[in-house]
N, C-alpha and C. Protein backbone atom coordinates (compact mmCIF):
# COMPACT_ATOMS: atom_id res chain seq x y z
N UNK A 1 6.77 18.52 -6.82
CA UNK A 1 6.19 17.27 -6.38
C UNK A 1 5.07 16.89 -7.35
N UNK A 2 5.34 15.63 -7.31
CA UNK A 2 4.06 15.19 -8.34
C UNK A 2 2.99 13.98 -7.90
N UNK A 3 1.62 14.15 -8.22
CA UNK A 3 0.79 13.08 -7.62
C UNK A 3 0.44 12.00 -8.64
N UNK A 4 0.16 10.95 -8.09
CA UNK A 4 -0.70 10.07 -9.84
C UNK A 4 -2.21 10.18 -8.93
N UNK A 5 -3.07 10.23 -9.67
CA UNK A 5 -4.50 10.14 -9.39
C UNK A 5 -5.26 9.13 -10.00
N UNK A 6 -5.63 8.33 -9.70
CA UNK A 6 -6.94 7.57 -9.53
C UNK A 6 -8.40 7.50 -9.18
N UNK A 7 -9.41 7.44 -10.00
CA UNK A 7 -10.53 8.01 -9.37
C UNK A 7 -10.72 9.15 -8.53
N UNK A 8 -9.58 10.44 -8.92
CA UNK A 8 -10.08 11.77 -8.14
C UNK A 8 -8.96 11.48 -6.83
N UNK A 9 -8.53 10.22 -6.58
CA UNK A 9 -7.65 10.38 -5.29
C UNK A 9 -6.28 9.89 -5.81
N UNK A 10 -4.82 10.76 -4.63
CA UNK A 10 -3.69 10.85 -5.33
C UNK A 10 -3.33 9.37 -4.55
N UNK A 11 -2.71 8.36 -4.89
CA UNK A 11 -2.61 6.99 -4.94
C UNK A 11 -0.96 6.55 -4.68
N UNK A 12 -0.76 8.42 -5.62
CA UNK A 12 1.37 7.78 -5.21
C UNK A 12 1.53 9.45 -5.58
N UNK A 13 2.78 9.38 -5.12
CA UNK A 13 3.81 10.47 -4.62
C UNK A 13 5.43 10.46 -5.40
N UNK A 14 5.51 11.46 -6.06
CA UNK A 14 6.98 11.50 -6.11
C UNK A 14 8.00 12.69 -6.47
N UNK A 15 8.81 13.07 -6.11
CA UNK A 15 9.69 13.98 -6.14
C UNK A 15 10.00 14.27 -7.64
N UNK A 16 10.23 13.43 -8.05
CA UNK A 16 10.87 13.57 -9.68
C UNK A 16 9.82 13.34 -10.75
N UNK A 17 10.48 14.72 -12.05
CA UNK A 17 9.23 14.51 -12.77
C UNK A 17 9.08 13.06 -13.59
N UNK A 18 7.71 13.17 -13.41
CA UNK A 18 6.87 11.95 -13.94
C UNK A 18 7.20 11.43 -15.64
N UNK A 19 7.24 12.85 -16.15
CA UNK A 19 6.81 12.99 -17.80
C UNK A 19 7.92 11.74 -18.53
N UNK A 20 7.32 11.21 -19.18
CA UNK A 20 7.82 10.03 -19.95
C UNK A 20 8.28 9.18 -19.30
N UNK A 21 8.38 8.84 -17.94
CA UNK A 21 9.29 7.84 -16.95
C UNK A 21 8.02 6.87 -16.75
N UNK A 22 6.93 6.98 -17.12
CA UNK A 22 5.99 5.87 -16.37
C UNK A 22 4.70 5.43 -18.12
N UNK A 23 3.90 4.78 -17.68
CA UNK A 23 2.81 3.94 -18.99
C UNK A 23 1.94 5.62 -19.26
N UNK A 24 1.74 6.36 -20.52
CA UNK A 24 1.14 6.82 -20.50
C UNK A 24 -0.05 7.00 -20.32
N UNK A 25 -0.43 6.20 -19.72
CA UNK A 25 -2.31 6.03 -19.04
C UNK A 25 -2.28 6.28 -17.66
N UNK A 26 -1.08 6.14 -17.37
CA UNK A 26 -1.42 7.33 -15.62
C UNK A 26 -1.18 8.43 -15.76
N UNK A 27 -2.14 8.55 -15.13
CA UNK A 27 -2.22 10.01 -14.60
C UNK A 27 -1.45 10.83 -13.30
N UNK A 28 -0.27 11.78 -13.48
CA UNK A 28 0.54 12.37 -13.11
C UNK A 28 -0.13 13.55 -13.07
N UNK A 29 -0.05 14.99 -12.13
CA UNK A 29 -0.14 16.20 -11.73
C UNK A 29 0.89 16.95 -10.78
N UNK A 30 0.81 18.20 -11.23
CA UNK A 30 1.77 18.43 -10.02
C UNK A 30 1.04 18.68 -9.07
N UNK A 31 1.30 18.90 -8.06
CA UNK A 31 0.73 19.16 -6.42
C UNK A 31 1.44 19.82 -5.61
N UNK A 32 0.87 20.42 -4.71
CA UNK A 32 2.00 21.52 -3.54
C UNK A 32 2.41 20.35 -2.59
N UNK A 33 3.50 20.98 -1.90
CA UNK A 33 3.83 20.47 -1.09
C UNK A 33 2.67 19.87 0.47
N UNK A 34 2.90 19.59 0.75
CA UNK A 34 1.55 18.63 1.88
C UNK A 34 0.66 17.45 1.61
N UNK A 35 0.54 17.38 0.23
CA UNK A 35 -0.24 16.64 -0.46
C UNK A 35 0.09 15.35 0.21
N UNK A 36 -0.97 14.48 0.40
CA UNK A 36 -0.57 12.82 1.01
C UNK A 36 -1.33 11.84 0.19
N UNK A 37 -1.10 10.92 0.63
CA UNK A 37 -1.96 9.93 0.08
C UNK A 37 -3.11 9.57 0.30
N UNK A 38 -3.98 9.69 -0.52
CA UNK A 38 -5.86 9.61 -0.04
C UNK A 38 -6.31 11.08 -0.14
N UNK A 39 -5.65 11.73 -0.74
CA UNK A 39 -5.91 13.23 -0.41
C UNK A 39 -6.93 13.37 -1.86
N UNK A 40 -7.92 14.43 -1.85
CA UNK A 40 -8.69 13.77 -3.01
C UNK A 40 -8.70 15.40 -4.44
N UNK A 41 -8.55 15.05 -5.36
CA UNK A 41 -8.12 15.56 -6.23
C UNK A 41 -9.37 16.36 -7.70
N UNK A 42 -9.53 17.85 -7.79
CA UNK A 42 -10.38 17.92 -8.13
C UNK A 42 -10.45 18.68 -9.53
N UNK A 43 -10.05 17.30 -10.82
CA UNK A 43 -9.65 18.13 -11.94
C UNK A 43 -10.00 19.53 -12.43
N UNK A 44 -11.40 19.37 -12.13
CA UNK A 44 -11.98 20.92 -12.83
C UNK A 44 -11.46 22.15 -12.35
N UNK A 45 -11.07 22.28 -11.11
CA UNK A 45 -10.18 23.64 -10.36
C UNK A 45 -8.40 22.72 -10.30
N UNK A 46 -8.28 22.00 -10.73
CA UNK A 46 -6.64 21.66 -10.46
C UNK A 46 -6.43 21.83 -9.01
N UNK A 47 -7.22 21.49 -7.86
CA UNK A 47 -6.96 21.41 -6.76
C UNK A 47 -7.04 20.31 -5.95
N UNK A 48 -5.98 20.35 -4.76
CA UNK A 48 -6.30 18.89 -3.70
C UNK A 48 -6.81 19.51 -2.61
N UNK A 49 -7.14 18.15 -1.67
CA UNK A 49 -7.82 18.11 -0.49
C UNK A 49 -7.86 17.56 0.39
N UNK A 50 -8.17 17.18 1.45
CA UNK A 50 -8.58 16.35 2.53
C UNK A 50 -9.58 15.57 1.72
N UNK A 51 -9.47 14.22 1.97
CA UNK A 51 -10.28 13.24 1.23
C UNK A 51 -11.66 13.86 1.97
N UNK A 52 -12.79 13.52 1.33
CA UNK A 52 -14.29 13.59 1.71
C UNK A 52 -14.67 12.73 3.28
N UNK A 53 -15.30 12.55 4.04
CA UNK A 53 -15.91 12.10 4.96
C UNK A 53 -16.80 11.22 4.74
N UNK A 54 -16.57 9.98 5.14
CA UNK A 54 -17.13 8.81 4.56
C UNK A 54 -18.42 9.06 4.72
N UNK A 55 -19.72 8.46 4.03
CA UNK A 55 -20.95 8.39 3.87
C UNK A 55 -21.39 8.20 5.70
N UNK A 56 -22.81 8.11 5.39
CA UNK A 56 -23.31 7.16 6.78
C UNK A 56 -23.43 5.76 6.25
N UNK A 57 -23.69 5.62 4.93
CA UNK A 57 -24.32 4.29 4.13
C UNK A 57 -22.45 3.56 4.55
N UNK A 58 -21.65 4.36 4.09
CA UNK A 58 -20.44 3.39 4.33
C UNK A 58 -19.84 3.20 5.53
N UNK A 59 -20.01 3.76 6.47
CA UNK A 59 -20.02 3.67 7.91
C UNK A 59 -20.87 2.55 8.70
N UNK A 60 -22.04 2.56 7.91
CA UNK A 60 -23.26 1.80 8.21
C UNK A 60 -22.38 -0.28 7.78
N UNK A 61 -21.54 0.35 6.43
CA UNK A 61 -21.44 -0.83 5.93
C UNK A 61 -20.38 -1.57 6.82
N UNK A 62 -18.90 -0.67 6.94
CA UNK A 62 -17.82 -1.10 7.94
C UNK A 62 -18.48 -2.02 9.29
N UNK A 63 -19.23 -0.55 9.67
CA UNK A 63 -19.57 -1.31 11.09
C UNK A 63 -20.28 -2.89 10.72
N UNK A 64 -20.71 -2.76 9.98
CA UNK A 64 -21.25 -4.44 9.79
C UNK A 64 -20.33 -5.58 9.30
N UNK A 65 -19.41 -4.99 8.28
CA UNK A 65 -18.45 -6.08 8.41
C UNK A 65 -17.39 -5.86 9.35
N UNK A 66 -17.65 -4.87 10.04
CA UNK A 66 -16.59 -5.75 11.95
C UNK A 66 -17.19 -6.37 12.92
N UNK A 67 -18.46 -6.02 12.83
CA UNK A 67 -19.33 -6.52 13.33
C UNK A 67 -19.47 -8.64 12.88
N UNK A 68 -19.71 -8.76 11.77
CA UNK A 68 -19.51 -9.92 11.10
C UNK A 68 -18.07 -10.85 10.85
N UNK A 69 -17.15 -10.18 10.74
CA UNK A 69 -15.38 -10.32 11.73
C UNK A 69 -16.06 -10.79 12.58
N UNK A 70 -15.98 -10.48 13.97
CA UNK A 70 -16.09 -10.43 15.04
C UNK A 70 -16.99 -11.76 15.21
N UNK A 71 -17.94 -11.56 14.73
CA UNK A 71 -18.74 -12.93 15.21
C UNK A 71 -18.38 -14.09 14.32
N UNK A 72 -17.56 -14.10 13.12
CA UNK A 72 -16.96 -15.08 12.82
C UNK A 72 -15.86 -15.45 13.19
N UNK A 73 -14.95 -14.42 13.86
CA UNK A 73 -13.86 -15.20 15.03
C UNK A 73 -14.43 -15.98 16.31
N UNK A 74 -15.41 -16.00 16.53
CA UNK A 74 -15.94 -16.93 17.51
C UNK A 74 -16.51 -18.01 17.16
N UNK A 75 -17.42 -18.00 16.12
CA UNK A 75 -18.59 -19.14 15.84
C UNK A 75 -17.75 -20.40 15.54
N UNK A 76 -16.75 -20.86 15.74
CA UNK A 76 -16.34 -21.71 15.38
C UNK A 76 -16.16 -22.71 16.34
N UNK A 77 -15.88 -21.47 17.84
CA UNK A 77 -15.75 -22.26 19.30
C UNK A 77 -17.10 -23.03 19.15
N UNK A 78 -17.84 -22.45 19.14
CA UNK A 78 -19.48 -22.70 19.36
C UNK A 78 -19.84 -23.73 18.66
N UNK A 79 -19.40 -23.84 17.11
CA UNK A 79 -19.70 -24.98 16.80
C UNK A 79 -18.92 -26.48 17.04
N UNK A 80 -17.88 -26.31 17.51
CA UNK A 80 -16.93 -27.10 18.29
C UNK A 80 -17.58 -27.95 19.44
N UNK A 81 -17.90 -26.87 20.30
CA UNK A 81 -18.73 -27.29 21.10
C UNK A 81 -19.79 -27.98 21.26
N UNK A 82 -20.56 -27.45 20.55
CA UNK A 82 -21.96 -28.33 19.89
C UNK A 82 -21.72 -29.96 19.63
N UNK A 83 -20.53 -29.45 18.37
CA UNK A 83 -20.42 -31.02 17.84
C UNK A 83 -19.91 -31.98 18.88
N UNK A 84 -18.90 -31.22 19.80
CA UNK A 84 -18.44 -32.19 21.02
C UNK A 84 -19.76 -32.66 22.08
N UNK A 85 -20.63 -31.91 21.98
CA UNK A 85 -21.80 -32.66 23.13
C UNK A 85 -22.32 -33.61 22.28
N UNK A 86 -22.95 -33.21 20.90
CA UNK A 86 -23.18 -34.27 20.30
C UNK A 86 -22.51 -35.28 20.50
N UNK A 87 -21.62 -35.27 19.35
CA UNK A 87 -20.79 -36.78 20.38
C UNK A 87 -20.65 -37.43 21.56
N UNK A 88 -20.95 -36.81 22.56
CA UNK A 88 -20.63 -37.45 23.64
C UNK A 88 -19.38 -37.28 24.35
N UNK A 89 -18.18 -36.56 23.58
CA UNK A 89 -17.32 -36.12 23.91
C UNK A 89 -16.95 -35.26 24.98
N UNK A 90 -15.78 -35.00 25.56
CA UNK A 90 -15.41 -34.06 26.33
C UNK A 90 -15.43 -32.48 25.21
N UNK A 91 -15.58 -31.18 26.24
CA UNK A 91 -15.95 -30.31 25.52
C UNK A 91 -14.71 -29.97 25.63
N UNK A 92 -14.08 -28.57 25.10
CA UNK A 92 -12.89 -27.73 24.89
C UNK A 92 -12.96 -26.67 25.93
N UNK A 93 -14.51 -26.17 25.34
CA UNK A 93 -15.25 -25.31 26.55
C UNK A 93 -16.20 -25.74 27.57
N UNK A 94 -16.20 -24.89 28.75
CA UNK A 94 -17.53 -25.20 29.75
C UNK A 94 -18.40 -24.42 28.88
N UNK A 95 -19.18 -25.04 29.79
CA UNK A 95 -21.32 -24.95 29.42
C UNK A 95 -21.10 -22.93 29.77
N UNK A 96 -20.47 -22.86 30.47
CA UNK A 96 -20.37 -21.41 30.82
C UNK A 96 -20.24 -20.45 29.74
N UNK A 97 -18.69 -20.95 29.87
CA UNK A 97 -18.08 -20.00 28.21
C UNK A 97 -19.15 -20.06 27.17
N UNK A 98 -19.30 -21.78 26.60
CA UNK A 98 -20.36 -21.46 25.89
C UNK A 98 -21.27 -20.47 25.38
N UNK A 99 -22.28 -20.78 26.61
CA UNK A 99 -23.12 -19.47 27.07
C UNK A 99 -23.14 -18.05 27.00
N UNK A 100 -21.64 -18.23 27.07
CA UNK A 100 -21.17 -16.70 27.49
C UNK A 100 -20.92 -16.15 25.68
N UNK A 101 -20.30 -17.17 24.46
CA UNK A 101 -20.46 -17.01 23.61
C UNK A 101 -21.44 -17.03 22.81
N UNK A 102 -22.54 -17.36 22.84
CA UNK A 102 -23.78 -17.35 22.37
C UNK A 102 -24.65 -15.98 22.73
N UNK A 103 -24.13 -15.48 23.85
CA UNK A 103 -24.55 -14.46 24.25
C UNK A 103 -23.71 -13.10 23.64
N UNK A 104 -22.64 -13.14 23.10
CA UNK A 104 -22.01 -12.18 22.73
C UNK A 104 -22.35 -12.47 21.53
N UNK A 105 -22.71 -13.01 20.51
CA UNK A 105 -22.71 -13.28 18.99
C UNK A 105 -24.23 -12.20 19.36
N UNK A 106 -25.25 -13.17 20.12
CA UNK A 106 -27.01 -12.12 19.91
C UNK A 106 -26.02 -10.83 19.85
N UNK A 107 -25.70 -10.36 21.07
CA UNK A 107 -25.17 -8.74 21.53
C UNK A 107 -24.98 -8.05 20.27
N UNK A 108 -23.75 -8.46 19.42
CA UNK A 108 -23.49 -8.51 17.97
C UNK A 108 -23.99 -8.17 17.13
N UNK A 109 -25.26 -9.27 17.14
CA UNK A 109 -26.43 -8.96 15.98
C UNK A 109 -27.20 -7.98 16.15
N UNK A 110 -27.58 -7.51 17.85
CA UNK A 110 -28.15 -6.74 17.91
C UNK A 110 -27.58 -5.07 17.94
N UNK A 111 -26.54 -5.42 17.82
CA UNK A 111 -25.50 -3.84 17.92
C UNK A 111 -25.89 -2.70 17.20
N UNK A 112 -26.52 -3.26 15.77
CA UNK A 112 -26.54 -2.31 14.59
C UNK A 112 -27.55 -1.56 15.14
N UNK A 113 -28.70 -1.89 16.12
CA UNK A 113 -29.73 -1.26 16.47
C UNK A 113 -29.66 -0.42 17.58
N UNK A 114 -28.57 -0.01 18.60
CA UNK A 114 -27.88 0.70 19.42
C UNK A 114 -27.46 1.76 19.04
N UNK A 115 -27.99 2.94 19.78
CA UNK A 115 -27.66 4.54 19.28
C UNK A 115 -26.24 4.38 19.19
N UNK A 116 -25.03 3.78 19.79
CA UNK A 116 -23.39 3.78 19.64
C UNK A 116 -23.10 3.03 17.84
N UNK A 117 -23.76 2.50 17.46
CA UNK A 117 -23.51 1.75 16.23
C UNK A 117 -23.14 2.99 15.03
N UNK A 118 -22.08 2.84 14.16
CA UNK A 118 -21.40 1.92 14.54
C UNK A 118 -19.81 2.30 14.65
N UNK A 119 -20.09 3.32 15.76
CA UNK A 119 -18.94 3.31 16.59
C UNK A 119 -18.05 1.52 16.87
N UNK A 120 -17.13 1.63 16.96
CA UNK A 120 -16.60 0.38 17.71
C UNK A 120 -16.40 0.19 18.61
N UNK A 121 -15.86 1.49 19.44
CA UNK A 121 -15.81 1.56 20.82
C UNK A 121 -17.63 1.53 21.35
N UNK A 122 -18.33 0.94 20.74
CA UNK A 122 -19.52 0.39 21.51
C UNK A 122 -19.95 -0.94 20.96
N UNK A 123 -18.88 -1.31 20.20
CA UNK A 123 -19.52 -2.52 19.86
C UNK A 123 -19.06 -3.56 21.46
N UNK A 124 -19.97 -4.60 21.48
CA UNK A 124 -20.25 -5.83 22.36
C UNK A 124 -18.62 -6.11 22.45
N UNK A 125 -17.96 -6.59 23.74
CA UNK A 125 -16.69 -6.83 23.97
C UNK A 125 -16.47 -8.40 24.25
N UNK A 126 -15.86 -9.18 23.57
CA UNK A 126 -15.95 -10.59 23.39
C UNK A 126 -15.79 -10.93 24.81
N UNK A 127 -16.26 -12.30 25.35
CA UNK A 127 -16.02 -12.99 26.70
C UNK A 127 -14.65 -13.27 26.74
């Protein structure tokens, strides 16, 4: 079995040898059997692995852009809304929902500061 590696991680997989079948600027190795993809690769001992365990800094970062997802799948009701009172218009939403969305966006913002952060299963659960 053979891996291609990229930055230290194996990226592709294949049964058949590599040698002369692909651009000589990838990088091909052989590998034992189990090897997967994301598995992380460590030239100086010719060994693989279980990829590393993400940072806290990059954990820190995810949770903020689902966090920021999340409140940009809503803000749009909200501004909908807005613009419909302005006008004078009939709304889409009640004054309720509204409410109820304005209140889940704060929740949101304030998530990152919650000992669960940034778990997801504690992030704020939309109305």
């Amino acid at each position: 079995m053979w891996a291609r590696i990229e930055k230290n991680v194996v990226i592709e997989l294949t049964n058949t040898d590599p040698t002369g079948r692909f651009n000589s600027a990838l990088i091909w190795v052989p590998c034992p059997t189990g090897t997967t993809l994301g598995d992380a690769y460590d030239s100086s001992t010719k060994s693989f692995g279980p990829p590393p365990a993400p940072s806290a800094a990059t954990l820190d970062a995810l949770g903020r852009s689902t966090r920021d997802a999340a409140i940009d799948a809503v803000w749009w009701r909200i501004q909908r809304y807005e613009s419909q009172k302005n006008l004078g218009v009939a709304t889409t939403e009640t004054s309720t929902t509204y409410q109820s969305l304005l209140q889940y966006v704060e929740d949101l913002r304030n998530w990152p500061t919650t000992s669960g952060f940034p778990d997801t299963s504690t992030m704020p659960v939309a109305p």
